[in-house]
Protein backbone atom coordinates (compact mmCIF):
# COMPACT_ATOMS: atom_id res chain seq x y z
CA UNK A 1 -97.41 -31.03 186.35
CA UNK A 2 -100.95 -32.25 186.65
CA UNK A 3 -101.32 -33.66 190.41
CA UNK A 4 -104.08 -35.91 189.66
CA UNK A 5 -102.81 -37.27 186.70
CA UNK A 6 -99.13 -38.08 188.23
CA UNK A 7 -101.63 -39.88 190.94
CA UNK A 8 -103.62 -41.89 188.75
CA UNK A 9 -100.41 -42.90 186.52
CA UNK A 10 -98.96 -44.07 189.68
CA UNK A 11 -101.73 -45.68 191.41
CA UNK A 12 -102.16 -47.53 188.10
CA UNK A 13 -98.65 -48.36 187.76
CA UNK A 14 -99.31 -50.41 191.54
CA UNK A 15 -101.93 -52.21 190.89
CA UNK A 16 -100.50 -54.01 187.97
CA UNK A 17 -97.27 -54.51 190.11
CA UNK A 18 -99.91 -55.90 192.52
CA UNK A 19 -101.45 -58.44 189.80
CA UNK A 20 -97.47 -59.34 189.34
CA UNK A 21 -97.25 -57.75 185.71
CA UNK A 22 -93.12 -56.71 184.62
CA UNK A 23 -93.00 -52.80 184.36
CA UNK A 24 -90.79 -51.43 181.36
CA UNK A 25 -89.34 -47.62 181.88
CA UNK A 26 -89.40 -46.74 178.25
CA UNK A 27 -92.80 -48.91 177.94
CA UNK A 28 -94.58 -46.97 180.44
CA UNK A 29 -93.31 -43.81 179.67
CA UNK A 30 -95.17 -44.44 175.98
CA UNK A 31 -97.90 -45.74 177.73
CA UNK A 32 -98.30 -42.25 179.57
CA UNK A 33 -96.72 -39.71 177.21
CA UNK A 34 -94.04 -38.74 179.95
CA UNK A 35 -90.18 -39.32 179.97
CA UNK A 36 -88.81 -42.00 181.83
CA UNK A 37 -87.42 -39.94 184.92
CA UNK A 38 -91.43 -39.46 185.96
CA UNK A 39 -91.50 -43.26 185.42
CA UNK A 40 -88.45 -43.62 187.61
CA UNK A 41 -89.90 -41.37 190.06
CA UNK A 42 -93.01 -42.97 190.51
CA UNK A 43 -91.80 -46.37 191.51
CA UNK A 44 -89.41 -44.46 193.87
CA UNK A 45 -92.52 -43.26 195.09
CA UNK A 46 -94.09 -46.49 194.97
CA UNK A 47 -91.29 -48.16 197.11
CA UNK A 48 -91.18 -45.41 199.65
CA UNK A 49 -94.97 -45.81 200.48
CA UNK A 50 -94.23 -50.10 200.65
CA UNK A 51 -91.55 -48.91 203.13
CA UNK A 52 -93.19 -46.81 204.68
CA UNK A 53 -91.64 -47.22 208.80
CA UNK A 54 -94.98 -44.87 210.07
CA UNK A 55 -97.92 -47.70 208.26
CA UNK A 56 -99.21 -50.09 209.64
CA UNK A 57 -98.48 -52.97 207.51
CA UNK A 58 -95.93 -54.71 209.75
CA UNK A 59 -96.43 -57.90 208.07
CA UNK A 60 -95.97 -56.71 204.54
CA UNK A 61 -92.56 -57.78 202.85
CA UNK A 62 -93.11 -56.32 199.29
CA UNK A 63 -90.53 -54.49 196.99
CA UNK A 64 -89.94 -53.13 194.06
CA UNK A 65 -86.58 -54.37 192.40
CA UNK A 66 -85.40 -54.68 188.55
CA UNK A 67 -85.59 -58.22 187.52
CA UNK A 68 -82.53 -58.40 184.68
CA UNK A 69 -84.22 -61.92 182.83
CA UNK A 70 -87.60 -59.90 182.38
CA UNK A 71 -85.83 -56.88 181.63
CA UNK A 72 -88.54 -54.64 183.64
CA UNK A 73 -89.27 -53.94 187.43
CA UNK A 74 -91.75 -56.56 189.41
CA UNK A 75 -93.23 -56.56 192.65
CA UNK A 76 -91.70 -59.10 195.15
CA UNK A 77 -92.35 -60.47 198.72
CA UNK A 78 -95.85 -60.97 200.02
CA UNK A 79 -98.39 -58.41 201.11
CA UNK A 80 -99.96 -58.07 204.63
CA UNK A 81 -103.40 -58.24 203.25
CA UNK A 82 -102.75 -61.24 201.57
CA UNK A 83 -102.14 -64.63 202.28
CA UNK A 84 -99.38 -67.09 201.76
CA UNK A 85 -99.19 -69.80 199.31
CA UNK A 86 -98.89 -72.23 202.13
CA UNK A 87 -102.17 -70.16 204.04
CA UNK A 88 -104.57 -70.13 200.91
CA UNK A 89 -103.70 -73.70 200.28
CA UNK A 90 -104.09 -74.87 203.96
CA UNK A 91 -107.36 -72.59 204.39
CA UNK A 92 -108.81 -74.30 200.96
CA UNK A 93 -108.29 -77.88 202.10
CA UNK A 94 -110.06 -77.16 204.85
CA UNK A 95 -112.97 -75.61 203.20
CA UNK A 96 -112.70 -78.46 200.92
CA UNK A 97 -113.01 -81.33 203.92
CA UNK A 98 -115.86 -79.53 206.27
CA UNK A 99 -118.45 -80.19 202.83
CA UNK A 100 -120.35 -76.80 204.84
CA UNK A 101 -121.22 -75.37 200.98
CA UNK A 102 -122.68 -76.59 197.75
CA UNK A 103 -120.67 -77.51 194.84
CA UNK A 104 -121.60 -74.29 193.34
CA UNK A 105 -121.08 -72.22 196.93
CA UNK A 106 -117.76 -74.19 197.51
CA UNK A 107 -116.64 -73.51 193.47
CA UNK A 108 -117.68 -69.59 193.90
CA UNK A 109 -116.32 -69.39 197.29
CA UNK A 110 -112.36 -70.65 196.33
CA UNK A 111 -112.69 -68.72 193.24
CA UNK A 112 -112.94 -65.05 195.12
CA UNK A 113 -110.25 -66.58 198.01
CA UNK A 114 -107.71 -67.29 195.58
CA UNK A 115 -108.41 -64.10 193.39
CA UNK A 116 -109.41 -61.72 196.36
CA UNK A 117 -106.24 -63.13 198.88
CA UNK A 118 -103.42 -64.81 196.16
CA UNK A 119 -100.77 -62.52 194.49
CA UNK A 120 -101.31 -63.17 191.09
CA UNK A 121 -97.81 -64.59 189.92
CA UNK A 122 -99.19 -67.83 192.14
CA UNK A 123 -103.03 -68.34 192.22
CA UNK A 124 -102.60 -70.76 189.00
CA UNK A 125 -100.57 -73.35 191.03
CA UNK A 126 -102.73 -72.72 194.41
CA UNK A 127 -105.93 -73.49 191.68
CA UNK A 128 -103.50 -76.87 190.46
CA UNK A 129 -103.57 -77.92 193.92
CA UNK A 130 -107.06 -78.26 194.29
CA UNK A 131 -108.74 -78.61 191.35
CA UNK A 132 -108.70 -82.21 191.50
CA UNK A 133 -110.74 -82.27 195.22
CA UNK A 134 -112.63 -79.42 193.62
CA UNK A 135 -114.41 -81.52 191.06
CA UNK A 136 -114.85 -84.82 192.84
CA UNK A 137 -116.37 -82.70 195.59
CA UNK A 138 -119.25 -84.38 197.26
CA UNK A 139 -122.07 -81.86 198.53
CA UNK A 140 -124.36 -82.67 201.44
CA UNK A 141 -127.58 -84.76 200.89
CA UNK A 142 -129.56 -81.84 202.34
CA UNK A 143 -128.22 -79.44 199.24
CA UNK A 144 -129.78 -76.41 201.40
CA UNK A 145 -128.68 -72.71 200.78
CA UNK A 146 -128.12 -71.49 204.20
CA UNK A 147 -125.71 -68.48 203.62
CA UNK A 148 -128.62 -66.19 203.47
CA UNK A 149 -130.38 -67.88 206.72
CA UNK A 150 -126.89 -67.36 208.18
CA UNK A 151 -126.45 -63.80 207.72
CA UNK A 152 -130.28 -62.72 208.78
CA UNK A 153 -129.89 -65.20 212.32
CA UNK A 154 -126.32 -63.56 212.99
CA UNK A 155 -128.35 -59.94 212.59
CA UNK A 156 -130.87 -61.27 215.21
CA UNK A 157 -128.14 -62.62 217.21
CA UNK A 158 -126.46 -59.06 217.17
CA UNK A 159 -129.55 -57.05 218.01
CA UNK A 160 -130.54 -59.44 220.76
CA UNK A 161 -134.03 -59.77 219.19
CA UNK A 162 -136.65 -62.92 220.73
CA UNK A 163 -137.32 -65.18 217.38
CA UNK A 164 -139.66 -67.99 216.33
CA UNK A 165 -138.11 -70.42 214.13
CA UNK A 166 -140.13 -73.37 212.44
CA UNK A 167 -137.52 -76.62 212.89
CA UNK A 168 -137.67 -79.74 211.46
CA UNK A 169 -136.58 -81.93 214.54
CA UNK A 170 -136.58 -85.07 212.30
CA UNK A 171 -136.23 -85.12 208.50
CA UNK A 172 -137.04 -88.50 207.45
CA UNK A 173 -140.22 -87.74 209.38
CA UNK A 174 -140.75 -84.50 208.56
CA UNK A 175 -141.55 -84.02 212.18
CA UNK A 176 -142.15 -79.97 212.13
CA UNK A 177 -142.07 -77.76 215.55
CA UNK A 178 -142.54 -74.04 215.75
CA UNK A 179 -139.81 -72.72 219.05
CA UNK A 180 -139.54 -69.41 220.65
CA UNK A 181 -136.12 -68.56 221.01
CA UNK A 182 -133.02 -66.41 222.42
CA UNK A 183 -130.43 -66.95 219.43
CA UNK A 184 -126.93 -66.57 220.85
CA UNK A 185 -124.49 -67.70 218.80
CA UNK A 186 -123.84 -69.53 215.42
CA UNK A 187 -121.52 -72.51 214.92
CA UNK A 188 -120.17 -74.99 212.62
CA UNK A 189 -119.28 -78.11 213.42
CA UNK A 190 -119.45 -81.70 211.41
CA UNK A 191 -120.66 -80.67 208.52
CA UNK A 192 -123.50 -78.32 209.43
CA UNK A 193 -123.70 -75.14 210.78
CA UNK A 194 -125.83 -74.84 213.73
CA UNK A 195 -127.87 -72.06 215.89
CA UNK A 196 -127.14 -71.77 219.69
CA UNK A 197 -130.71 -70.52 221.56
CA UNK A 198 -132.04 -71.18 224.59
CA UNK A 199 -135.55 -71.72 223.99
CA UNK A 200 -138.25 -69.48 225.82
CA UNK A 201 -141.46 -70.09 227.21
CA UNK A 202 -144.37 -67.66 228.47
CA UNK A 203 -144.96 -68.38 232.01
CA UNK A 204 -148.22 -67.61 233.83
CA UNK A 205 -148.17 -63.91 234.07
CA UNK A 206 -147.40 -63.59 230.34
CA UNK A 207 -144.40 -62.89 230.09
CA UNK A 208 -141.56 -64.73 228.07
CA UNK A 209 -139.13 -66.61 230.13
CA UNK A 210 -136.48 -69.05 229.86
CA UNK A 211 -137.01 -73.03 229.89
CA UNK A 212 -133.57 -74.65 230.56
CA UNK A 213 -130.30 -73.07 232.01
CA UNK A 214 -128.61 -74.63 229.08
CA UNK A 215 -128.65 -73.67 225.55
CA UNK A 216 -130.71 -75.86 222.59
CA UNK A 217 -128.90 -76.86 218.92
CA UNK A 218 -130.55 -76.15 216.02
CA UNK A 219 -128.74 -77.30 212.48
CA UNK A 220 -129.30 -74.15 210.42
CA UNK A 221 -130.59 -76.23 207.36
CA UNK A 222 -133.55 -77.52 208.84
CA UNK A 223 -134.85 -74.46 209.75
CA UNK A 224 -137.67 -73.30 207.51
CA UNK A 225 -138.75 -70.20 209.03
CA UNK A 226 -137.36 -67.11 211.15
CA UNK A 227 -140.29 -64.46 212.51
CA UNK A 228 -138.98 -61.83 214.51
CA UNK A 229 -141.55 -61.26 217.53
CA UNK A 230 -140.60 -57.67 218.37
CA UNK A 231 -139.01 -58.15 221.58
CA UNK A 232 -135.45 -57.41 222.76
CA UNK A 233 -133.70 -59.79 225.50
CA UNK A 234 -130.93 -58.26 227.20
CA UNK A 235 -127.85 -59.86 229.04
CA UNK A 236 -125.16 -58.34 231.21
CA UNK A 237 -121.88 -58.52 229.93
CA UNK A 238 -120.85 -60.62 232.59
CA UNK A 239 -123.06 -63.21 231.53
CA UNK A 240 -122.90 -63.00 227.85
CA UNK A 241 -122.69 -66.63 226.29
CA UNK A 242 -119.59 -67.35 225.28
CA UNK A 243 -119.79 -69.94 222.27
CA UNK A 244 -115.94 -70.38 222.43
CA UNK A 245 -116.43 -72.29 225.92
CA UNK A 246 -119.58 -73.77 224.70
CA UNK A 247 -117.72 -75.47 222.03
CA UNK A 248 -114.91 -76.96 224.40
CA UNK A 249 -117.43 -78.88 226.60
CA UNK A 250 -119.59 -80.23 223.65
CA UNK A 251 -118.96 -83.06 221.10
CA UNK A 252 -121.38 -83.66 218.18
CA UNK A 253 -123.52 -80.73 219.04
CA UNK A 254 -125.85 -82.59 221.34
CA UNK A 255 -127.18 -79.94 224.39
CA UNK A 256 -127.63 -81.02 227.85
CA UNK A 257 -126.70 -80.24 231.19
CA UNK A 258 -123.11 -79.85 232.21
CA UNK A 259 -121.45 -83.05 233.26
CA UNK A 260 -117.95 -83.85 235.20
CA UNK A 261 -116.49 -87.44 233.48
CA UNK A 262 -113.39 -89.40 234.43
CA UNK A 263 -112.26 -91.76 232.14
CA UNK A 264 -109.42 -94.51 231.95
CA UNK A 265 -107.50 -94.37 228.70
CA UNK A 266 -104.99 -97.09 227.61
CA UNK A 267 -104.90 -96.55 224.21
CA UNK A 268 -101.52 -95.39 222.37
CA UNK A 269 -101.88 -92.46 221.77
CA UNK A 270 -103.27 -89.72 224.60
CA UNK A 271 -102.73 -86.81 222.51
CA UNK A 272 -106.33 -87.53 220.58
CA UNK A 273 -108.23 -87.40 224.01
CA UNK A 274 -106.49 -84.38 224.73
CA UNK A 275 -107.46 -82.80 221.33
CA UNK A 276 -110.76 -84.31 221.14
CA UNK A 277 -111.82 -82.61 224.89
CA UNK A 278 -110.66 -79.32 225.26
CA UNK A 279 -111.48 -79.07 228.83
CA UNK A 280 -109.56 -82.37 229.10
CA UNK A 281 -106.76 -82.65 232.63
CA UNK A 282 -105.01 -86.02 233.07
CA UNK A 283 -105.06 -86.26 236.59
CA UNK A 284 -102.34 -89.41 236.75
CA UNK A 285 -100.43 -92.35 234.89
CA UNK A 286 -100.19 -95.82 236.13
CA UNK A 287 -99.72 -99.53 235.17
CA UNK A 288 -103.60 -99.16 235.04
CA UNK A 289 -103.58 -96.93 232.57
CA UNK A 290 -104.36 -92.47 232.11
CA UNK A 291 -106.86 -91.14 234.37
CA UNK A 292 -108.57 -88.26 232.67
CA UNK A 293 -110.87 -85.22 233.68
CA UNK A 294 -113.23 -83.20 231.72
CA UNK A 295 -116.09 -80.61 231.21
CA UNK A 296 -119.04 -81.88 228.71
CA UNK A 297 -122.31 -80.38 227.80
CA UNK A 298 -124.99 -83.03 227.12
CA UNK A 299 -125.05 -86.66 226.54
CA UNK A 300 -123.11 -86.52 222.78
CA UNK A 301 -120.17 -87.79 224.59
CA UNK A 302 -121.39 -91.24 224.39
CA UNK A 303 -121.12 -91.36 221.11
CA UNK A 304 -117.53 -90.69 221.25
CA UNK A 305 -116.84 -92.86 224.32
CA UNK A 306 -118.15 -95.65 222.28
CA UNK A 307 -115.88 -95.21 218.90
CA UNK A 308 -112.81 -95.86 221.17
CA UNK A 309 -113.72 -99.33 221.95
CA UNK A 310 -111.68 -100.81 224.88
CA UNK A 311 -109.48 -98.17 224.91
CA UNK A 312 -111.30 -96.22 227.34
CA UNK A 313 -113.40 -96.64 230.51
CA UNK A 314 -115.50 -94.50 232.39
CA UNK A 315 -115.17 -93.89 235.67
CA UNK A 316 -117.47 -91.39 236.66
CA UNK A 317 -120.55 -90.27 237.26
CA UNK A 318 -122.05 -93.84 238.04
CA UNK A 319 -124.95 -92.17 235.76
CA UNK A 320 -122.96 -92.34 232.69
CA UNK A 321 -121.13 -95.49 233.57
CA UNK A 322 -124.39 -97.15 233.66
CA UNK A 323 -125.60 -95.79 230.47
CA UNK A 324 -122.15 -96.91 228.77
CA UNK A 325 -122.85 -100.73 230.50
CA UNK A 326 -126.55 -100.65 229.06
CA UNK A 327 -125.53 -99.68 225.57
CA UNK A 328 -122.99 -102.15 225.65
CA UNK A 329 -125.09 -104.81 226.82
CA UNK A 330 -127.77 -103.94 223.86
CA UNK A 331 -124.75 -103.93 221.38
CA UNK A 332 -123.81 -107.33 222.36
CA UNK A 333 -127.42 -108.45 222.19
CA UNK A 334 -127.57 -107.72 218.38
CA UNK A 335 -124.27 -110.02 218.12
CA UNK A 336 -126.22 -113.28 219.70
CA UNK A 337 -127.00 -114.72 216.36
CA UNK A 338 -125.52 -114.64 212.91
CA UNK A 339 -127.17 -112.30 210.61
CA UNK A 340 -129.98 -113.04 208.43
């Protein structure tokens, strides 16, 4: 017998199992000019490589069993490689409710998940789910193609090269500045993706150095050019930046230097402090209320503070306190008079 053809008929014989097509004995055997015994043989061999105890496909449950109402072996069970109904259809939604693509990105992008990651027997009721937030889906005002941007500042970020980016700091006012930076990481976060640098200056003898000991924010789609400058930064591994803890400590991606808040919660539900501040530690419970702890980069928090009304107070610093007192007090100045 002809190795390579035996391969090729069975390899064939898997991937349409894979795509959830029935098998027929006597159909495939026509299909290859062999008797059905080689057919029978192959999906023996088919099964032994799915249970396989020496791969490494711990998570894959498929089979190969004869289904009697289709008269004709199908595949069954899920593979580890691919994802579960309940996964593709979470993993959409969310895709769905960030807005981080297009209409045309977010349309191509579902399209390859659910045929790249969905056995086929179920990527028509995964596409059901969906397609009705699919077409009302509302793209972002700024309509910018950043994938590309994305994939040559994660290169940069990799090769630890020194860039110059030209930013638009303010859109409506087309307000353009050119930065040297140290690009360390890449992050999305309501609605945009963003690029973690810390921005670097030449100081007197020429040389590039760095301006703050924290890192700047830049949202991806306002940047308008990347020129590499031909210099390499290097960073012990010790004190590699670490965009996981970055992200814990800041809210709205607004950079600053590291502060140390209490606050006072008596709202009813704690749980959405705790989620909302990663770095959050209640430190007691009273009649008074929740005292709370936490890590924050930067001067963003205020704008959370704020959206929980009386629900929360700050304690400390005095520094932020104050700031929370004179936004308050400016607030309640705009609600003097009736409006016009």
């Amino acid at each position: 017998m002809d190795r390579k053809s035996k391969n090729s008929r069975t390899l064939d014989m898997y991937v349409r199992l894979c795509e959830g097509k029935t098998l027929k004995k006597k159909e495939e055997a026509e299909r290859f000019g062999v008797d059905e015994r080689s057919i029978q043989r192959d999906l023996d061999d088919i099964r032994a490589f799915l249970h396989d105890p020496a791969s490494e496909r711990m998570t894959d449950t498929r089979d190969v069993v004869y289904d009697r109402l289709r008269e004709g072996y199908i595949m069954t069970g899920e593979g580890g490689s691919l994802m579960s109904n309940d996964e593709i259809l979470a993993v959409s939604k969310i895709l769905l409710e960030s807005r981080a693509f297009t209409k045309k990105e977010i349309s191509s992008v579902l399209d390859k998940l659910i045929a790249g990651c969905v056995p086929q027997q179920n990527r028509k009721l995964i596409a059901d789910l969906i397609s009705n937030e699919k077409y009302h889906y509302v793209e972002l005002r700024h309509k910018s193609d950043v994938n590309m941007l994305l994939w040559e500042l994660g290169e940069e970020i990799r090769e630890c090269s020194l860039i110059e980016i030209t930013y638009g700091k303010q859109v409506s006012a087309k307000q353009v500045v050119k930065r040297v930076v140290r690009p360390v990481a890449l992050i999305f976060s309501e609605y945009y993706f963003y690029l973690i640098a810390f921005i670097i200056e030449k100081g007197e003898d020429g040389k590039y150095q760095q301006k703050y000991n924290y890192p700047a924010v830049f949202r991806v789609d306002r940047i308008s050019g990347c020129r590499k400058l031909g210099e390499k930064f290097r960073i012990a591994y010790a004190n590699r930046f670490e965009e996981g803890e970055f992200r814990k400590r800041v809210q709205f991606m607004f950079p600053g230097e590291l502060l140390r808040i209490q606050i006072r919660y008596t709202g009813r539900n704690v749980e959405a402090v705790l989620d909302r501040l990663p770095t959050a530690q209640v430190l007691r419970e009273d009649e008074d209320g929740i005292v709370i702890k936490a890590e924050v980069f930067g001067k963003g928090i205020l704008m959370w503070l704020l959206s929980q009304g009386s629900a929360i107070e700050v304690l400390r610093p005095q520094s932020v306190r104050n700031e929370m007192k004179k936004i308050l007090l400016e607030m309640l100045e705009r609600y003097k008079d009736e409006a016009i």
